[in-house]
Every structure is written in structure tokens, then in C-alpha cells.
PDB file of N, CA and C in Angstrom:
ATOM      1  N   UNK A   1       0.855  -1.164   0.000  1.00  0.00           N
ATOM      2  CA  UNK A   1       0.000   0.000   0.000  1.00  0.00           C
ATOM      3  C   UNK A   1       0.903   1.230   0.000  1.00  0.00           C
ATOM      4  N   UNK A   2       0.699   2.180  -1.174  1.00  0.00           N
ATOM      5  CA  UNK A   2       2.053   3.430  -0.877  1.00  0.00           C
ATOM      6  C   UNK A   2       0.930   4.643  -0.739  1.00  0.00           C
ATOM      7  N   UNK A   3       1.276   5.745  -0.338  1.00  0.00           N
ATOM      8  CA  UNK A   3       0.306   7.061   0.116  1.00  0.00           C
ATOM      9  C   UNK A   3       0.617   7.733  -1.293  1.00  0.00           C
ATOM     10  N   UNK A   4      -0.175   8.209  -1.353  1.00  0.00           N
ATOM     11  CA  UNK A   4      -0.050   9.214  -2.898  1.00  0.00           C
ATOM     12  C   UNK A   4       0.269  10.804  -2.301  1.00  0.00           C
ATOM     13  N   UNK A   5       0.041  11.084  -1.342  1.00  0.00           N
ATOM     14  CA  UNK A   5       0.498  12.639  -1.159  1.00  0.00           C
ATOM     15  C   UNK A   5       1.973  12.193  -0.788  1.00  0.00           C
ATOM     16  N   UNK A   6       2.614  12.847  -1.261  1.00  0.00           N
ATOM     17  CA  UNK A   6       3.726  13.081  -0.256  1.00  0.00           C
ATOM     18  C   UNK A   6       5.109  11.888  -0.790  1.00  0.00           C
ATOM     19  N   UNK A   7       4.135  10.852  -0.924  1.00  0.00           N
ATOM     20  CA  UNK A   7       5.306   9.462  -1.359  1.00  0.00           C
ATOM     21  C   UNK A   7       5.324   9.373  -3.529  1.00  0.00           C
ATOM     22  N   UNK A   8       4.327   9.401  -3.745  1.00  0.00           N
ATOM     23  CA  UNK A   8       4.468   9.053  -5.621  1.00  0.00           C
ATOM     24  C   UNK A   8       4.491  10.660  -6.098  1.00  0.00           C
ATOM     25  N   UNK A   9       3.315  11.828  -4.998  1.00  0.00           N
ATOM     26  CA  UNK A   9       2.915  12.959  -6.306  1.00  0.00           C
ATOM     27  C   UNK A   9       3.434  14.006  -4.703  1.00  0.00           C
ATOM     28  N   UNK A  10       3.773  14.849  -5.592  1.00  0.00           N
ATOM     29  CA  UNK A  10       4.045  16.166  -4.458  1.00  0.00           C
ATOM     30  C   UNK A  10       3.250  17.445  -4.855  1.00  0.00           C
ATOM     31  N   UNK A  11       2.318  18.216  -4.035  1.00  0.00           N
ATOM     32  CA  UNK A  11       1.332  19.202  -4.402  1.00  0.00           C
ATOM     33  C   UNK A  11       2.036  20.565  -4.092  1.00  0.00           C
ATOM     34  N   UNK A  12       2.559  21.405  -4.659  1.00  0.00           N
ATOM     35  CA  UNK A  12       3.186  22.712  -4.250  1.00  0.00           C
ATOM     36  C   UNK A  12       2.013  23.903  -4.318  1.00  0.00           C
ATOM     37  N   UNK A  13       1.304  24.308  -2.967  1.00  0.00           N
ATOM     38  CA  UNK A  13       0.491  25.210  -2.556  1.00  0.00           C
ATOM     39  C   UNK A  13       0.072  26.665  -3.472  1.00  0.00           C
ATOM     40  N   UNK A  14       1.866  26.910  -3.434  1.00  0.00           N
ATOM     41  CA  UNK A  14       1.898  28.447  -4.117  1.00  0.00           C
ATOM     42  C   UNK A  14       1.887  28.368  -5.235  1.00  0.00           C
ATOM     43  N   UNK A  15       2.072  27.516  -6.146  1.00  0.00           N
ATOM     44  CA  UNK A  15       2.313  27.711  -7.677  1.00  0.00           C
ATOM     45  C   UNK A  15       0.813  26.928  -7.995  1.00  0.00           C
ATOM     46  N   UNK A  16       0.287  25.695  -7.248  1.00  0.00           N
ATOM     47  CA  UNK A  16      -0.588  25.172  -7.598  1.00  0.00           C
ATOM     48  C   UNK A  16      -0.316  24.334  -8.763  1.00  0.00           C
ATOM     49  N   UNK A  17       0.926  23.541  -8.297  1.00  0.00           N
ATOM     50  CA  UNK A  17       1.815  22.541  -9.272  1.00  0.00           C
ATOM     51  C   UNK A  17       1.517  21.053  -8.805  1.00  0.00           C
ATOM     52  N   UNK A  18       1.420  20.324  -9.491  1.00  0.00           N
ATOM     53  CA  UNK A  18       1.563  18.903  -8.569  1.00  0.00           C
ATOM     54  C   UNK A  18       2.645  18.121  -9.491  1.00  0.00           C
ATOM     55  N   UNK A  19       3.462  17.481  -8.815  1.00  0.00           N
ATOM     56  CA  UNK A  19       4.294  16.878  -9.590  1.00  0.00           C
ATOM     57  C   UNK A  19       4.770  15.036  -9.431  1.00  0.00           C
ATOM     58  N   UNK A  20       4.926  14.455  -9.789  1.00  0.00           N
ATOM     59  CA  UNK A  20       5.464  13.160  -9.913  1.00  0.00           C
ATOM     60  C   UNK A  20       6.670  13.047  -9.441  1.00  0.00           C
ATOM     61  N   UNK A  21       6.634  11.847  -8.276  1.00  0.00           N
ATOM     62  CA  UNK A  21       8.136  12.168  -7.618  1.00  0.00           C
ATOM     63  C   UNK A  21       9.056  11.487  -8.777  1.00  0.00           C
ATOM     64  N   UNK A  22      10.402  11.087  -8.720  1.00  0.00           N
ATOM     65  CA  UNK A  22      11.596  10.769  -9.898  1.00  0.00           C
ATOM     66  C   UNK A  22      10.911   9.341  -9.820  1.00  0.00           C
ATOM     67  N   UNK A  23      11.484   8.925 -10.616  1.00  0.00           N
ATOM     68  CA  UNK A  23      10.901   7.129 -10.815  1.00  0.00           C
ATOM     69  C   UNK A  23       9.646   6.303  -9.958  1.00  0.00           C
ATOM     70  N   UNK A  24       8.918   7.303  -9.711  1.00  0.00           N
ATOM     71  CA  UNK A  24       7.564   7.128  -9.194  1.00  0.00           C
ATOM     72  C   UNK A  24       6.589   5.659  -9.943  1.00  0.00           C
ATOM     73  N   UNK A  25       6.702   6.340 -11.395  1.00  0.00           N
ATOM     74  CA  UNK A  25       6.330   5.373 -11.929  1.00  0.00           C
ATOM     75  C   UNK A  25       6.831   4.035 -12.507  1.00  0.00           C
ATOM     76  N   UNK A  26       8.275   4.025 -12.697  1.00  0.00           N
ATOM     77  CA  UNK A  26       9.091   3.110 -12.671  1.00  0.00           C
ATOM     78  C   UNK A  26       8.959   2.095 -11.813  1.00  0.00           C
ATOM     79  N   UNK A  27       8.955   2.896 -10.284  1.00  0.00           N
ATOM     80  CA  UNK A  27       8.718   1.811  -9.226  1.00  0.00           C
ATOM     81  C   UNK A  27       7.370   0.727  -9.142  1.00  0.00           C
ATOM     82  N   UNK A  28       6.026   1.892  -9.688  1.00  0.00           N
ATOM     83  CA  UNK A  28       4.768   1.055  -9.776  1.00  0.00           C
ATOM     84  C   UNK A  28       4.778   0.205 -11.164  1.00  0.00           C
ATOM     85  N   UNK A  29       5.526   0.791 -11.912  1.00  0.00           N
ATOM     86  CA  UNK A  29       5.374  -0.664 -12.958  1.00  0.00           C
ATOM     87  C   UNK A  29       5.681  -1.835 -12.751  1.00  0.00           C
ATOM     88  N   UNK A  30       7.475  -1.871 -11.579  1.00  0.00           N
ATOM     89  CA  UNK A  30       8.278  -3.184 -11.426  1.00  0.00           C
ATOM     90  C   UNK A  30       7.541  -3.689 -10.238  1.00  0.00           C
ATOM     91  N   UNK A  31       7.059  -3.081  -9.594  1.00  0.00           N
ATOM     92  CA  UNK A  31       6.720  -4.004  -8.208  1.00  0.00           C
ATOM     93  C   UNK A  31       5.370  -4.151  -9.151  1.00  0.00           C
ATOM     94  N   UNK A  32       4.352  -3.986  -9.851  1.00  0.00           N
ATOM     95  CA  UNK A  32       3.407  -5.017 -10.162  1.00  0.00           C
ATOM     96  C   UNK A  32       3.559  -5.995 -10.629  1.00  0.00           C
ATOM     97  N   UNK A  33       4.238  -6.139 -11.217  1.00  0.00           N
ATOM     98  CA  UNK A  33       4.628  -7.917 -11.089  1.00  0.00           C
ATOM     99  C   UNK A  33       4.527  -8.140 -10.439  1.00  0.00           C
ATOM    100  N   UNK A  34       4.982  -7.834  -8.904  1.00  0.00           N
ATOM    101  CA  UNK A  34       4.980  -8.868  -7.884  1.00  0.00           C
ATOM    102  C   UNK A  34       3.967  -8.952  -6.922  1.00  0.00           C
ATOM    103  N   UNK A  35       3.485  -7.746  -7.089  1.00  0.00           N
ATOM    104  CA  UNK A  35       2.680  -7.217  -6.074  1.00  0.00           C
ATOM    105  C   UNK A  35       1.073  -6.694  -6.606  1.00  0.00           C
ATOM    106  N   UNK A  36       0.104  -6.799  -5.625  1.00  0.00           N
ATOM    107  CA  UNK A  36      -0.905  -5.835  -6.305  1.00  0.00           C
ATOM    108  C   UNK A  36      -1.089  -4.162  -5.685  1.00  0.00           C
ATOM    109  N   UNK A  37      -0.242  -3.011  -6.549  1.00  0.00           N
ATOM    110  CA  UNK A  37      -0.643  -1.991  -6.336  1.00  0.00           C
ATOM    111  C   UNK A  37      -1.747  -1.390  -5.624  1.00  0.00           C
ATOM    112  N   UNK A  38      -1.412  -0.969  -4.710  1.00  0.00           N
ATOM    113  CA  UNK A  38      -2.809  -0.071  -3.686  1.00  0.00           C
ATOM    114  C   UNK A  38      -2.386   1.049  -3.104  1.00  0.00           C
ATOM    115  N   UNK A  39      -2.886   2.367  -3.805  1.00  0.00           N
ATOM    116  CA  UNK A  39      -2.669   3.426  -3.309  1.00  0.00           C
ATOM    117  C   UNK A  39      -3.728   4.109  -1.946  1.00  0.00           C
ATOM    118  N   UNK A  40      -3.679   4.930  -0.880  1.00  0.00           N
ATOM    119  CA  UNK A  40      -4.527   5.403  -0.455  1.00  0.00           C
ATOM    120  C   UNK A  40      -4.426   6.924  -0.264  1.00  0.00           C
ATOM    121  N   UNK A  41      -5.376   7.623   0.018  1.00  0.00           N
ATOM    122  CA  UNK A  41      -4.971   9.395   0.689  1.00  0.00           C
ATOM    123  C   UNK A  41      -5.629   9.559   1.050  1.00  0.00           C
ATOM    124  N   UNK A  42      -5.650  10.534   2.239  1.00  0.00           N
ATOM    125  CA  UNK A  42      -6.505  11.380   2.814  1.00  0.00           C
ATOM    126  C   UNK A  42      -7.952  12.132   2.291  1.00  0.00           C
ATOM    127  N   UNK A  43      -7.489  12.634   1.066  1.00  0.00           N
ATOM    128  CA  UNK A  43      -8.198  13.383  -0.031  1.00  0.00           C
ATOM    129  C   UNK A  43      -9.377  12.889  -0.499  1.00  0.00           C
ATOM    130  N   UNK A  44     -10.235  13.537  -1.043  1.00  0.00           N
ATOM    131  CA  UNK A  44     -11.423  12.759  -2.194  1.00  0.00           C
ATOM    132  C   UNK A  44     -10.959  12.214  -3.087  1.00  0.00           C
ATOM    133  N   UNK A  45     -12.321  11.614  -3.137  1.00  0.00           N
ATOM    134  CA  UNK A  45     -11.446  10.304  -4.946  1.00  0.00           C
ATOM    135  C   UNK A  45     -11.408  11.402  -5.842  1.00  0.00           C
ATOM    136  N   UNK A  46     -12.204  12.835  -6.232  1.00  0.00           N
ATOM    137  CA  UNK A  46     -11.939  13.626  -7.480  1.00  0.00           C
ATOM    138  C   UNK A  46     -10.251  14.103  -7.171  1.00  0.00           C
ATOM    139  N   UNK A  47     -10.003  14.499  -6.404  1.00  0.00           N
ATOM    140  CA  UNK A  47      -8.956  15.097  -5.625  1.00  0.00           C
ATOM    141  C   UNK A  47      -7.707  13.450  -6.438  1.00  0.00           C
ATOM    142  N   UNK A  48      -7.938  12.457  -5.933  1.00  0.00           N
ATOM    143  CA  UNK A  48      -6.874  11.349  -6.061  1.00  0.00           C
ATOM    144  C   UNK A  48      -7.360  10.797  -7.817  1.00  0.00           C
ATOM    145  N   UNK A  49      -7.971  10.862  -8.281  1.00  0.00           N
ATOM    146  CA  UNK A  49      -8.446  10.761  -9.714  1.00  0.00           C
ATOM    147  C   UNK A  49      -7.467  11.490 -10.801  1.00  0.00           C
ATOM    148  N   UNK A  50      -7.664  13.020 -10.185  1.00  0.00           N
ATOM    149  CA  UNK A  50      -7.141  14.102 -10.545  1.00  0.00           C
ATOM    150  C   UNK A  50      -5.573  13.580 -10.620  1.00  0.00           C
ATOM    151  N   UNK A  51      -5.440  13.652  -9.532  1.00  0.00           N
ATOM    152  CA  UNK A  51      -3.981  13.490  -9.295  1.00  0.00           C
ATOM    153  C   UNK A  51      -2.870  12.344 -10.077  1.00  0.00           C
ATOM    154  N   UNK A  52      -3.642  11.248  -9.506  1.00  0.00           N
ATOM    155  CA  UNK A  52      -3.089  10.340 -10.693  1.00  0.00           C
ATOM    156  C   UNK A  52      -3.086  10.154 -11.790  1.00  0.00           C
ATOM    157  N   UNK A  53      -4.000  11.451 -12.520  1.00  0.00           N
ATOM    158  CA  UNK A  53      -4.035  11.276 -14.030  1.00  0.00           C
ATOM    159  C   UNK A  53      -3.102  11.854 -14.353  1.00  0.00           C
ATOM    160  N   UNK A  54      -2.012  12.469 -13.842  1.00  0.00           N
ATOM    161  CA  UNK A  54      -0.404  13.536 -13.955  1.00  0.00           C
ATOM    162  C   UNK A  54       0.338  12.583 -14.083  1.00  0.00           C
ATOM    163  N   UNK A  55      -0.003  10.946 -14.197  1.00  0.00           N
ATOM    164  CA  UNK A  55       1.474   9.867 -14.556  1.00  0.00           C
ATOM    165  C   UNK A  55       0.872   9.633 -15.880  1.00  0.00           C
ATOM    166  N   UNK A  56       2.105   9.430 -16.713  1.00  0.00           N
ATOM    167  CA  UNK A  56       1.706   9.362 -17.748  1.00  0.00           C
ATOM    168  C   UNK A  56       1.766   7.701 -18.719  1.00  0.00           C
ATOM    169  N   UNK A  57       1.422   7.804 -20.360  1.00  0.00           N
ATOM    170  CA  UNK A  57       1.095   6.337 -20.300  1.00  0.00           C
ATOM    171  C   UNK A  57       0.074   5.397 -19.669  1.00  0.00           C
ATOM    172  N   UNK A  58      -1.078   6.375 -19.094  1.00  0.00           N
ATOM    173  CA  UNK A  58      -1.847   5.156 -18.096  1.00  0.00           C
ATOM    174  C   UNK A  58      -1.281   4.457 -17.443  1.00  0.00           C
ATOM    175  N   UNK A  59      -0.259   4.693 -16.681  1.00  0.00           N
ATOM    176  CA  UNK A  59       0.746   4.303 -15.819  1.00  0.00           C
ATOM    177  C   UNK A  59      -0.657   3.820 -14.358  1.00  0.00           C
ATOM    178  N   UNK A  60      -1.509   4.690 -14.150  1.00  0.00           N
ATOM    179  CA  UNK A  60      -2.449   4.456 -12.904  1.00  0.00           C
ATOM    180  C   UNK A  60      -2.980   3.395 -13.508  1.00  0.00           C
ATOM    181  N   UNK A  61      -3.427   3.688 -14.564  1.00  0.00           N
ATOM    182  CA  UNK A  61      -4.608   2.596 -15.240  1.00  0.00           C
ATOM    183  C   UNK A  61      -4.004   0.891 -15.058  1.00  0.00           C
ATOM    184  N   UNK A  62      -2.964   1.201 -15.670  1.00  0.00           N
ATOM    185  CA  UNK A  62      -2.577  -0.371 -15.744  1.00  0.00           C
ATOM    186  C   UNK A  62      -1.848  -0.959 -14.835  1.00  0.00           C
ATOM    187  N   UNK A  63      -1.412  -0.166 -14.055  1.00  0.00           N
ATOM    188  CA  UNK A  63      -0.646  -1.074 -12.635  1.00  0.00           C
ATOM    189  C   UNK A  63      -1.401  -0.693 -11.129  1.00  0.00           C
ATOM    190  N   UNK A  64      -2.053  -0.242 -10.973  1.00  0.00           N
ATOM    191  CA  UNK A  64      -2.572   0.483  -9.754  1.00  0.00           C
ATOM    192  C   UNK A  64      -3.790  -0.515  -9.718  1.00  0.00           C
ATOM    193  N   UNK A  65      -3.757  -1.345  -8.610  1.00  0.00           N
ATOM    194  CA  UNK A  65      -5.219  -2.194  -8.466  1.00  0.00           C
ATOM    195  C   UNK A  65      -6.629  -1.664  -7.891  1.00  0.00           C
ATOM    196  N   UNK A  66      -5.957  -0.631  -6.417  1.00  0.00           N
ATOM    197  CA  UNK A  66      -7.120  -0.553  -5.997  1.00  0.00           C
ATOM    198  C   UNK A  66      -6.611   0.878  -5.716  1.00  0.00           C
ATOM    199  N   UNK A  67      -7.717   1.921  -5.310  1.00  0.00           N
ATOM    200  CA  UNK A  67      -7.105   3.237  -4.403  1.00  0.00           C
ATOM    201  C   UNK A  67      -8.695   3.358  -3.728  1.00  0.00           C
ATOM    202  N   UNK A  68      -7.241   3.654  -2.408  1.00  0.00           N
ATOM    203  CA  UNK A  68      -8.862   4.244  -0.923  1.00  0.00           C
ATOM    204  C   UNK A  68      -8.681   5.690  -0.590  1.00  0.00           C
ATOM    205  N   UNK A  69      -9.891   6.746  -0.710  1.00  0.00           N
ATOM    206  CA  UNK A  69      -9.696   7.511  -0.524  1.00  0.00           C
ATOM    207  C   UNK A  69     -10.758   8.134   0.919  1.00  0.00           C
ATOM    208  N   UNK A  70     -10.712   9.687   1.092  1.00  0.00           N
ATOM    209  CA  UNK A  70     -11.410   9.467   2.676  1.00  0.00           C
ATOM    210  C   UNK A  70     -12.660   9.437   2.707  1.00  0.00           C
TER     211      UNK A  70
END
């Protein structure tokens, strides 16, 4: 289970930037093989929807199994 604020996407307040941490998605491609992807956050699902649509390739779509949001 990895947190999406803070650990894959980083939200910068003042600019109103959100960004993809470095090999964020690298990491969720190789560990699905092994693993089943599960993200969670604090946030609403529009809020975590949103967010994960900033990886690119359908990178969420195709390796991400489940996400819990609040």
C-alpha cells in the first residue's frame, strides 16, 4: 500500500503545481509484477483521480489495483 500525497505525487500550494516524484512510476510498474498496487490518501477520490491522471502512459490505469480515498 504506498500514500499518494507526499510518497508518488508532491502538491506545491503556491504555484498550484503537482508533480510526480523521480521514478515514481518506474517503481509502480516493477513491483506489479509482484505485487498488487494499492494506493490510499486522505483526499477525495476527485482530488486522487485528478492526481493520478499527472502519470503518464496510463501508468495508474494499468498497474494500480485498488485506491482508498477518505
Amino acid at each position: 500500500m504506498l500514500d499518494l500525497d507526499e510518497t508518488l505525487l508532491h502538491f506545491e500550494d503556491e504555484s498550484q503545481l503537482l508533480l510526480v516524484r523521480p521514478d515514481a512510476e518506474f517503481f509502480i510498474e516493477k513491483m506489479s509484477h509482484f505485487y498488487d498496487i494499492v494506493v490510499f490518501t486522505a483526499g477525495m477520490k476527485d482530488y486522487a483521480d485528478w492526481a493520478l491522471s499527472h502519470f503518464t502512459d496510463n501508468a495508474a490505469e494499468k498497474y494500480i489495483s485498488k485506491r482508498f480515498y477518505r
